[in-house]
Protein backbone atom coordinates (compact mmCIF):
# COMPACT_ATOMS: atom_id res chain seq x y z
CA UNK A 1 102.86 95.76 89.01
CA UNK A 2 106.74 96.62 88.75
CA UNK A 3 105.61 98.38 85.10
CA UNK A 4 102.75 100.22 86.71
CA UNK A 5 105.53 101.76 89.74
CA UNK A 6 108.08 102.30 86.74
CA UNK A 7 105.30 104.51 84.94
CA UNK A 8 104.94 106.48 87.94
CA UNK A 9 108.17 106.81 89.05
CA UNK A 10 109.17 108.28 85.33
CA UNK A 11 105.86 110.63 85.07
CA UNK A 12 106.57 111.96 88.53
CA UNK A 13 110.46 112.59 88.33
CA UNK A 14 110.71 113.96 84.71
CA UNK A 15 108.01 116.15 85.42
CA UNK A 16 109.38 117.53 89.16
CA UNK A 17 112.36 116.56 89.89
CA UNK A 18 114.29 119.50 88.12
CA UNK A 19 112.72 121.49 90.46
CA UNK A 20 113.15 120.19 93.64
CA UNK A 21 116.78 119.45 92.90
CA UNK A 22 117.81 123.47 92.51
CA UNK A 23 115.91 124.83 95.65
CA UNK A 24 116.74 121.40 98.19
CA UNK A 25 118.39 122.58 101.11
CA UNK A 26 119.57 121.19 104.40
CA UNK A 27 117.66 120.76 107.43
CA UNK A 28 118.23 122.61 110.53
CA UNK A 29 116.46 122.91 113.79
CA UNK A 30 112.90 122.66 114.03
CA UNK A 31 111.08 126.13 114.37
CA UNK A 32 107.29 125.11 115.50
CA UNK A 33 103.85 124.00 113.67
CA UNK A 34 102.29 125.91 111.62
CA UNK A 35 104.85 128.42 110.82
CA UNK A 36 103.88 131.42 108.37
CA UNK A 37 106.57 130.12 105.94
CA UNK A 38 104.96 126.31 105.82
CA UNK A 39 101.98 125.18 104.81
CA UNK A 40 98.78 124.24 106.79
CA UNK A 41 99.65 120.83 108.96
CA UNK A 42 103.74 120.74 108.15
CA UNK A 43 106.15 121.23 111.04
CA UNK A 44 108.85 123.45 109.99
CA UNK A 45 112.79 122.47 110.32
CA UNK A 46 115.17 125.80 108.94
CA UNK A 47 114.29 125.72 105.18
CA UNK A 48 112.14 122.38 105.27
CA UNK A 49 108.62 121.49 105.93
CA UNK A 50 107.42 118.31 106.54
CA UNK A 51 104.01 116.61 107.30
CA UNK A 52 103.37 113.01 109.14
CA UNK A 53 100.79 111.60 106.51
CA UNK A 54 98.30 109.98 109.10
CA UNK A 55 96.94 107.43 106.01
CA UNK A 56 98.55 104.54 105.12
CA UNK A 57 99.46 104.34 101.03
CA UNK A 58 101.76 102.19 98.63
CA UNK A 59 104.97 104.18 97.53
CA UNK A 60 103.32 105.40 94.53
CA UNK A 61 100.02 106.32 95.91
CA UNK A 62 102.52 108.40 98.50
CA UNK A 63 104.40 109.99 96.33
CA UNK A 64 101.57 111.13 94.44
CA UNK A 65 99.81 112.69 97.06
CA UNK A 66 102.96 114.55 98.18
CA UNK A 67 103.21 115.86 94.94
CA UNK A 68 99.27 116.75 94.95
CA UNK A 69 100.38 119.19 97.97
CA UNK A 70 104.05 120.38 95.91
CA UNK A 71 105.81 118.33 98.40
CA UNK A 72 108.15 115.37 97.93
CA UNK A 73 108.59 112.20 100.00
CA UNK A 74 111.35 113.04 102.53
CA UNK A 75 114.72 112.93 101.41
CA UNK A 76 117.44 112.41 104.39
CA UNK A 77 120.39 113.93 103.60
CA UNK A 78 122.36 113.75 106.38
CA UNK A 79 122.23 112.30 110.38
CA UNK A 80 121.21 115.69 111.70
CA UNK A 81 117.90 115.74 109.45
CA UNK A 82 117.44 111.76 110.16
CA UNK A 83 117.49 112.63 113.90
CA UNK A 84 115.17 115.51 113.30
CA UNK A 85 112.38 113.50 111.44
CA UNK A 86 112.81 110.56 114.14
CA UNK A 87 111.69 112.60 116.64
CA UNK A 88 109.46 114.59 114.67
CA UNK A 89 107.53 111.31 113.45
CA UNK A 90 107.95 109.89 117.38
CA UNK A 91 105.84 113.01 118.57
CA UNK A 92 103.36 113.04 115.59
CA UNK A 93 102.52 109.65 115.20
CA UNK A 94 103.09 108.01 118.77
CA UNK A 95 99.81 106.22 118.93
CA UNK A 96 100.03 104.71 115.48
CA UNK A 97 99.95 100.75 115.72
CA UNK A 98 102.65 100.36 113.29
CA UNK A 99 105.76 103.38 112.66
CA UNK A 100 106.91 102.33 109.16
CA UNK A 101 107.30 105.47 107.06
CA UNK A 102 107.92 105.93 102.89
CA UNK A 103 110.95 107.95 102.29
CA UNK A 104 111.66 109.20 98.94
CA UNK A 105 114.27 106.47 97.28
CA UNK A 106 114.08 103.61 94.79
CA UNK A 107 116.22 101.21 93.03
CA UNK A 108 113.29 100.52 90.44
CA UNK A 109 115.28 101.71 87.76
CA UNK A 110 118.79 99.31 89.22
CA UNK A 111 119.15 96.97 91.45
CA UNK A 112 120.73 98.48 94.24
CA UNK A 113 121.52 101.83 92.82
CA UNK A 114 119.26 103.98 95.71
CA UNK A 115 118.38 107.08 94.41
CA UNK A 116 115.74 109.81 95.54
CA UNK A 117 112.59 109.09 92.71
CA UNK A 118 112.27 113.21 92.18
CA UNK A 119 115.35 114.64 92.10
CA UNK A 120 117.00 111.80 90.22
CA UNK A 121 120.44 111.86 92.97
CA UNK A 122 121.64 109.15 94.30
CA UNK A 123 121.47 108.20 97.90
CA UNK A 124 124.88 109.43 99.51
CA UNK A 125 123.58 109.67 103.42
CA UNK A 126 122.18 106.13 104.35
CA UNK A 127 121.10 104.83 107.72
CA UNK A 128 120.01 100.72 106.38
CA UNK A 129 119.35 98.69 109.19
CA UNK A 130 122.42 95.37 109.61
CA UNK A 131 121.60 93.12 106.54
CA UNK A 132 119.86 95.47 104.53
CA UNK A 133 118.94 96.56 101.78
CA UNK A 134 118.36 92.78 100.81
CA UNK A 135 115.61 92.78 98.20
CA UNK A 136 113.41 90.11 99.37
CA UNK A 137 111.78 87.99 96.95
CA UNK A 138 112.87 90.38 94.18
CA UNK A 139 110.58 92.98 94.99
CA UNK A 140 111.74 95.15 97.63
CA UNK A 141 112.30 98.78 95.85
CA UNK A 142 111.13 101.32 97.75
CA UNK A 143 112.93 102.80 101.09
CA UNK A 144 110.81 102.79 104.38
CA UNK A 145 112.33 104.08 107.80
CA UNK A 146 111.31 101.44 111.07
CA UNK A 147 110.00 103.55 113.98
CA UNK A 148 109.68 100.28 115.52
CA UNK A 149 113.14 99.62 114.72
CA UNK A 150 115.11 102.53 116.00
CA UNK A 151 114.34 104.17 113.29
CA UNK A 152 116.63 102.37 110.85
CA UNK A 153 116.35 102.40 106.89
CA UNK A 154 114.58 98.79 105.05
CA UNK A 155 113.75 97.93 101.42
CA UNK A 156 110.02 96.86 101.37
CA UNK A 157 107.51 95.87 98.51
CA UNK A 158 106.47 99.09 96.70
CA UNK A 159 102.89 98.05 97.16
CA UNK A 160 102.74 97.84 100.31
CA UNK A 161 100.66 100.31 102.54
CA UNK A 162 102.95 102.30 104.91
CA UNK A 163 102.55 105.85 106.38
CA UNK A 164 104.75 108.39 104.50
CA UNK A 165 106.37 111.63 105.62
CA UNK A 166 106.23 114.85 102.86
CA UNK A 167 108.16 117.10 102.09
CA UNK A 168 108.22 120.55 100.85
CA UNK A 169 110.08 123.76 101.38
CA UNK A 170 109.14 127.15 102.94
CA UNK A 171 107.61 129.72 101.45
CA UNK A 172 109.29 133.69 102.51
């Protein structure tokens, strides 16, 4: 399976992550749904869109689809956007049984070396919940965010089926 996520991973972040790495900006306050500069179903924040994926996927399948709509998995650069998308993903996905969310990083390529899959940058904001990242069993490479959990960053199995949060940015 691990060579299956590595193909992935390489496909997706050759092919986009140039890209997303010269127009990335911060996050700022949130603005409203369905803002003229967003696409249909993200909620804007400043120069970011975002959309609460209501289907659960593995971290490839997630990052796929994102891509399928030119979006990203989130990146969280910095405590201001991780409060935004807390409550953000508390309002849009309160009656979900479970609140465990895909973000954009791996270590696939390093053990322990977190960066964002598209844009190739490594991880420089973190918010890992006490004892973690721990790579469990050897296969924990792909970063969740615990709703359940205040909220707080885990490593979890890549092929496991979590909701995801995309990304994208507005359109003028």
């Amino acid at each position: 399976m691990e060579c299956k996520l590595f193909l992935v991973f390489v496909c997706f972040g050759l092919s986009f992550g140039a890209h997303v790495v010269q127009q990335r900006q911060d996050i700022g306050a949130p603005h409203g749904i369905g803002g003229a500069s967003c696409p249909h179903l993200f909620y804007s924040g400043n120069s970011t869109c975002y959309r609460v994926v209501r289907i659960k996927a593995t971290w490839p399948e997630a990052l796929a689809y994102c891509e399928a709509y030119k979006a990203e998995l989130a990146i969280i650069e910095s405590e201001e956007e991780q409060r935004f998308l807390e409550n953000y993903i508390q309002t849009e996905a309160a009656s979900f049984a479970t609140k465990d969310f895909w973000l954009g990083a791996t270590d696939i390529m390093s053990e322990g070396d977190w960066q964002w899959a598209l844009t190739i940058e490594r991880v420089s904001y973190t918010n890992w919940a006490p004892g973690k990242p721990n790579n469990l069993h050897n296969v924990e490479h792909c970063l969740k965010t615990e709703g359940d959990n205040s909220f707080l960053w885990n490593d979890d199995d890549c092929e496991t089926h979590n909701y995801f949060v995309c990304e994208t940015l507005e359109t003028s």
